[in-house]
Protein backbone atom coordinates (compact mmCIF):
# COMPACT_ATOMS: atom_id res chain seq x y z
CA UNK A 1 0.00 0.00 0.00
CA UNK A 2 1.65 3.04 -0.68
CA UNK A 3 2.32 5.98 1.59
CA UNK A 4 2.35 8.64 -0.52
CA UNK A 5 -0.09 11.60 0.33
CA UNK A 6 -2.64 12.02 -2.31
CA UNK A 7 -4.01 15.52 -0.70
CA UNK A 8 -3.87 18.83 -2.60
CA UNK A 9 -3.59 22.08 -1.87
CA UNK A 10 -4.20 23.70 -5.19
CA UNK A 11 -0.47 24.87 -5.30
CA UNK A 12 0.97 22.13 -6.95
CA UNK A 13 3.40 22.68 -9.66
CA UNK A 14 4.23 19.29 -11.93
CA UNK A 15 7.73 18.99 -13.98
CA UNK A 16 6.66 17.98 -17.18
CA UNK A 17 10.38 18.35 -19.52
CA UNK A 18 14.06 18.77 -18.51
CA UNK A 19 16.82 19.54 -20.97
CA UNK A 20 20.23 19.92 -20.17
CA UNK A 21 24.18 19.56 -21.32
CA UNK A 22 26.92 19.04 -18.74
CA UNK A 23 30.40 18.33 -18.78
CA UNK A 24 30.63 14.71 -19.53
CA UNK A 25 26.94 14.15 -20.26
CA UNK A 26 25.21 15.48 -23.29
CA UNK A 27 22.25 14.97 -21.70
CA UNK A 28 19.83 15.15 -18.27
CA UNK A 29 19.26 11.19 -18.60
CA UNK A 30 23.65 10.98 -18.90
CA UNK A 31 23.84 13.28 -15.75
CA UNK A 32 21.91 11.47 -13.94
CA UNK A 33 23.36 8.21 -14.92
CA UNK A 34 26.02 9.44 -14.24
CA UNK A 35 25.89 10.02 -10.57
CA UNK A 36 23.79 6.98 -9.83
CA UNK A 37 26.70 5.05 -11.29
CA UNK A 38 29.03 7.19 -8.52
CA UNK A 39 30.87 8.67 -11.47
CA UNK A 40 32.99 11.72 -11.30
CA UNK A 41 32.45 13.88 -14.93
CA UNK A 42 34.94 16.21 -14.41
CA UNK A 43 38.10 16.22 -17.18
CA UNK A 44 42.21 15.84 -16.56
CA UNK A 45 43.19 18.55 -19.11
CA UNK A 46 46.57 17.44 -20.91
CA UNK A 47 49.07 19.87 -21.25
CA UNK A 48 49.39 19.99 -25.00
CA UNK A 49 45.27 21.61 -24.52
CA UNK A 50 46.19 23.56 -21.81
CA UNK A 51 49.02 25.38 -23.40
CA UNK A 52 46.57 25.62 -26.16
CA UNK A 53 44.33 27.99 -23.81
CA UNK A 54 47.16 30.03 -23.24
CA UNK A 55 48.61 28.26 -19.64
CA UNK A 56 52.42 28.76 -19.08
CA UNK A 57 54.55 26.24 -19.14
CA UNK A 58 55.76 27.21 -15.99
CA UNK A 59 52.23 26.94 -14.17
CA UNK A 60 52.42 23.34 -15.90
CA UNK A 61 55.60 22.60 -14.22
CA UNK A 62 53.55 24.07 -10.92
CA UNK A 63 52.85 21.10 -8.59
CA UNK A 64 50.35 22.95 -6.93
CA UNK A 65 48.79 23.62 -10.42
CA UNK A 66 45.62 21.45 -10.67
CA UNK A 67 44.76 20.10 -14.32
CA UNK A 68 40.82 19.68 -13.91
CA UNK A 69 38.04 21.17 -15.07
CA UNK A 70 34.60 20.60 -16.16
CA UNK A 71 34.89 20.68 -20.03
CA UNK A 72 31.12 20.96 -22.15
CA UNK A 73 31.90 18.91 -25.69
CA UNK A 74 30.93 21.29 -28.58
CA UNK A 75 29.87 24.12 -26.47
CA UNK A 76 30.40 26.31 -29.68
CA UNK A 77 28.02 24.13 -31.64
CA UNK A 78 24.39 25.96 -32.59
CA UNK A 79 22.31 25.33 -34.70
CA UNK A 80 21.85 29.03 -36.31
CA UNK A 81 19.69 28.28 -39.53
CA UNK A 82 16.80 26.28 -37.81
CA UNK A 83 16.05 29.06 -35.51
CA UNK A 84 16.48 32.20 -37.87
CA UNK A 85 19.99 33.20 -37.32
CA UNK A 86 22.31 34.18 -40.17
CA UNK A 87 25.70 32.92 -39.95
CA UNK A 88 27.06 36.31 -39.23
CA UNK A 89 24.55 36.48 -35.76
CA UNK A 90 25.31 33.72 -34.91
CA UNK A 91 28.99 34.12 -34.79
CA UNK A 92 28.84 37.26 -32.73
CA UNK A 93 26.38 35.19 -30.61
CA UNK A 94 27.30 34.64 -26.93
CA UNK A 95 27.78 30.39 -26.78
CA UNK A 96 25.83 30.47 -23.70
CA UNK A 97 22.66 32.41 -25.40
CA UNK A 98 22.74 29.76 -28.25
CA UNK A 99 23.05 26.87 -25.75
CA UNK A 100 20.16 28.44 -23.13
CA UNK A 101 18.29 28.60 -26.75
CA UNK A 102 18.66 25.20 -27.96
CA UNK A 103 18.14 23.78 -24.06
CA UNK A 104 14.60 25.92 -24.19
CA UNK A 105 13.49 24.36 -26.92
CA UNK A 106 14.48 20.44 -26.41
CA UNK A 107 12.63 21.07 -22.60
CA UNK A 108 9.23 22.24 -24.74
CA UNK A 109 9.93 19.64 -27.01
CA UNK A 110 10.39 16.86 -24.58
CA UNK A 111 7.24 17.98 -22.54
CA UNK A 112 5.51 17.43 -25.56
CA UNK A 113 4.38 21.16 -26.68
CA UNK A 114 4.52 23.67 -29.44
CA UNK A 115 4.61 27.16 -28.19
CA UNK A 116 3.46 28.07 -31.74
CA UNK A 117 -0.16 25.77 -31.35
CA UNK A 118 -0.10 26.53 -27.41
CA UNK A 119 -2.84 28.84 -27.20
CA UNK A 120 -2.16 30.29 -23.27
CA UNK A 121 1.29 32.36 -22.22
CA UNK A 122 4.47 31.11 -21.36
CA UNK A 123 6.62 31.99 -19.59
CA UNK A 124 11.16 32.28 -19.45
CA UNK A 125 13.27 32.87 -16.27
CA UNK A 126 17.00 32.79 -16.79
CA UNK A 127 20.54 33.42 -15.56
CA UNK A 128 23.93 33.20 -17.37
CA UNK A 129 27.57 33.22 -15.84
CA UNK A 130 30.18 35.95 -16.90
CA UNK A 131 30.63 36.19 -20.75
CA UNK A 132 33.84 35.55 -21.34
CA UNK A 133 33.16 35.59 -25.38
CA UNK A 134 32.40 39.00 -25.30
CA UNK A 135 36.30 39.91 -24.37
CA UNK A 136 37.38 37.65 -27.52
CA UNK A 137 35.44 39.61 -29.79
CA UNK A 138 36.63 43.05 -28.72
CA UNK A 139 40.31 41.33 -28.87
CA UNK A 140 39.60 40.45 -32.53
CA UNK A 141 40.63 44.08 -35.10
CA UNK A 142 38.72 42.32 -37.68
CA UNK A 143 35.44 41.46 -35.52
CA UNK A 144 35.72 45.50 -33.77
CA UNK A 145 35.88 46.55 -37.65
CA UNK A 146 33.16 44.85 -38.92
CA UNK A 147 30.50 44.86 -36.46
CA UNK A 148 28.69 47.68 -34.23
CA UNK A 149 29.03 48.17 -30.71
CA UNK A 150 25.41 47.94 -30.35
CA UNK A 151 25.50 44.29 -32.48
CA UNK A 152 28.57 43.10 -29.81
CA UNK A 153 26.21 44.27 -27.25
CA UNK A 154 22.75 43.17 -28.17
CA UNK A 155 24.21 39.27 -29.22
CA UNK A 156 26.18 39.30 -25.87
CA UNK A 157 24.22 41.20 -22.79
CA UNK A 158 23.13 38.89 -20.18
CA UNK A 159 19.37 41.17 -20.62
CA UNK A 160 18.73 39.82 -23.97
CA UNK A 161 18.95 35.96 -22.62
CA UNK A 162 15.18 35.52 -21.80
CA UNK A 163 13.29 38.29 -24.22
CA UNK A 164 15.84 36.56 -26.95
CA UNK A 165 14.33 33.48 -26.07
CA UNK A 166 10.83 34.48 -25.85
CA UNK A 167 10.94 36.20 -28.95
CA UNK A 168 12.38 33.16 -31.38
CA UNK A 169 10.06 30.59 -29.37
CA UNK A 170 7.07 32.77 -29.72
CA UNK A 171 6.99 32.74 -25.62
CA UNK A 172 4.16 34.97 -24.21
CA UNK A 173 4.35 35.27 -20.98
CA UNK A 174 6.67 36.82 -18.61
CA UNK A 175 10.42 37.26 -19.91
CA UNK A 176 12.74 37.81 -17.13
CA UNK A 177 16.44 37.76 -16.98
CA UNK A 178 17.71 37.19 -13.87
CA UNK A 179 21.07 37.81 -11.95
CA UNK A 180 21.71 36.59 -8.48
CA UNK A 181 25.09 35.21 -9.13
CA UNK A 182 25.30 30.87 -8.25
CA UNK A 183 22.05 31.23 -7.40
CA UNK A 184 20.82 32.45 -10.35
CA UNK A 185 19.60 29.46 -11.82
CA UNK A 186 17.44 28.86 -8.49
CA UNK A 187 16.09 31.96 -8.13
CA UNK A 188 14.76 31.48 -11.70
CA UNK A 189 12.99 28.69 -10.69
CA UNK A 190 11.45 30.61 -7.81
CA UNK A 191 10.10 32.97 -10.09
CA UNK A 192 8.75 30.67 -12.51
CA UNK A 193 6.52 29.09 -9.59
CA UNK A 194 5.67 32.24 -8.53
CA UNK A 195 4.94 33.59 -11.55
CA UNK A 196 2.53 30.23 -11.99
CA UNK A 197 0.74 30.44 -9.01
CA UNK A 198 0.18 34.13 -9.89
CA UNK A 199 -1.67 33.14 -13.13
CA UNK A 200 0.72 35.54 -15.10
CA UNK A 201 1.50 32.16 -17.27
CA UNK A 202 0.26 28.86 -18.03
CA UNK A 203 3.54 27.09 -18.09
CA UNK A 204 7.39 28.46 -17.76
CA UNK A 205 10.48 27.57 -18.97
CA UNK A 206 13.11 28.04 -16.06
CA UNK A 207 17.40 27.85 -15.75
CA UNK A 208 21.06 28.78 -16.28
CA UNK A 209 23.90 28.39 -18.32
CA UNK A 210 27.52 29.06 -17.84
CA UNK A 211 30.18 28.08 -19.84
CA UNK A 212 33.72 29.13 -19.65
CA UNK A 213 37.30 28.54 -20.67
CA UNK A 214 38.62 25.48 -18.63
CA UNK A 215 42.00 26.49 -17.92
CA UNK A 216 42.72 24.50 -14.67
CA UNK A 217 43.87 26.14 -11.82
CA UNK A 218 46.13 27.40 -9.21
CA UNK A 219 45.40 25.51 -5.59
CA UNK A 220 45.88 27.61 -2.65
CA UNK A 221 44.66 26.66 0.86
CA UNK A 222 41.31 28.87 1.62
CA UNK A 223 40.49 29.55 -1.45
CA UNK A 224 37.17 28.13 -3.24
CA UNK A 225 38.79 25.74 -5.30
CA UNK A 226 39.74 21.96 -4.34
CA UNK A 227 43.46 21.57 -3.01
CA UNK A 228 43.16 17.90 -4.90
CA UNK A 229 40.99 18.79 -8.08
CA UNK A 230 37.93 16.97 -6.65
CA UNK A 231 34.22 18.30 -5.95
CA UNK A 232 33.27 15.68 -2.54
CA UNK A 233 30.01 17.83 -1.88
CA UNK A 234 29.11 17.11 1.33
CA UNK A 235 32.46 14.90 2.83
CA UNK A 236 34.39 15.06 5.35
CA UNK A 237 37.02 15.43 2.59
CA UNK A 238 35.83 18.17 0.73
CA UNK A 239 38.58 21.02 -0.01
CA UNK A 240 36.19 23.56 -2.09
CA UNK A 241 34.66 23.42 -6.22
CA UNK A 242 36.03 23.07 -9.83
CA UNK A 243 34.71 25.03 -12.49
CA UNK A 244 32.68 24.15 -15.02
């Protein structure tokens, strides 16, 4: 006989689609795979890539120079054409816009709807890490020549991740970019139920992405990172995060 409560309160909120890419799973049925199978995703980062992202040989030669990171496989990968973008957008594109795009999509897609067809509002809260893509561009004379400030700024602004969203989904309901640091991600959540129980939308689309250069690092006792390049959330053993 089962325990489980069937009482309501009116309030409920159901989960009907994930989507999601990771470092070492492409996928939210990989990640989770993955860590019922006690496996540990992060990457050891050869030297030959390192140097490659611009790491000094003599941080290499650094024992105290950890060589892990949390790599995501064909993070610059988008599919430009099948949601409008010219090649030329889509280059000046922030990677994590294109990937919080794609990741919108497969979630409506794996819940089973069309936002085109679906006839009541929905809704997109969102958070993205620090765009590191946007400092590559201005570093490139021929990208600065060829392109307008305002283009750099419009394909690249964390503001533009939701509305951008909304707009090539045909999303009408709430847009809302949000920015609370780590937390972002949950605090978009938060405002997705809220925004629910409020009856400003039918259904919401809620997350984060954050992508960045995985460089390794530099261990130093009480800092944030892990003295041994390990993420034990939780143990005894735990010495701080890797980046991802």
């Amino acid at each position: 006989m089962s325990n489980i409560s069937t009482n309501t309160t009116g309030f409920e909120i159901a989960v009907i689609g994930m989507s999601g890419r990771f470092p070492g799973a492409s996928s939210v049925q990989q990640l989770w795979e993955g860590l019922v199978a006690g496996q540990e995703l992060l990457a050891q980062l050869d030297d030959k890539y390192l140097l490659e992202q611009g790491v000094s040989e003599a941080d290499l030669r650094d024992p105290s120079y950890i060589k892990v990171g949390g790599v995501l496989e064909k993070a610059d990968h988008f599919d430009a054409a099948f949601f409008g973008f010219s090649p030329r957008e889509a280059e000046l594109l922030d990677p994590q816009q294109r990937q919080f795009l794609e990741c919108a999509w497969s979630a409506l897609e794996t819940a089973g709807y069309d936002a085109n067809r679906y006839p009541n509002p929905i809704g997109i809260f969102g958070g993205a890490g620090m765009n590191g893509y946007l400092l590559n561009l201005y570093s490139n004379p021929d990208v600065r020549n060829s392109a307008s400030p305002y283009e750099l700024f419009v394909g690249n602004d964390k503001d533009f991740l939701a509305t951008r969203v909304a707009f090539k989904l045909n999303l009408r309901g709430p847009s809302i970019s949000v920015q609370t640091a780590c937390s972002s991600s949950l605090v978009a959540v938060h405002l997705a139920c809220q925004s629910l129980l409020g009856g400003e939308c039918d259904m919401a689309l809620a997350g984060g992405v954050a992508i960045s250069r995985q460089r390794g690092y530099r261990a130093q006792q009480g800092n944030i990172y892990a003295l041994d390049g390990h993420c034990r959330a939780f143990d005894a053993k735990a010495s701080g995060t890797v980046g991802g």
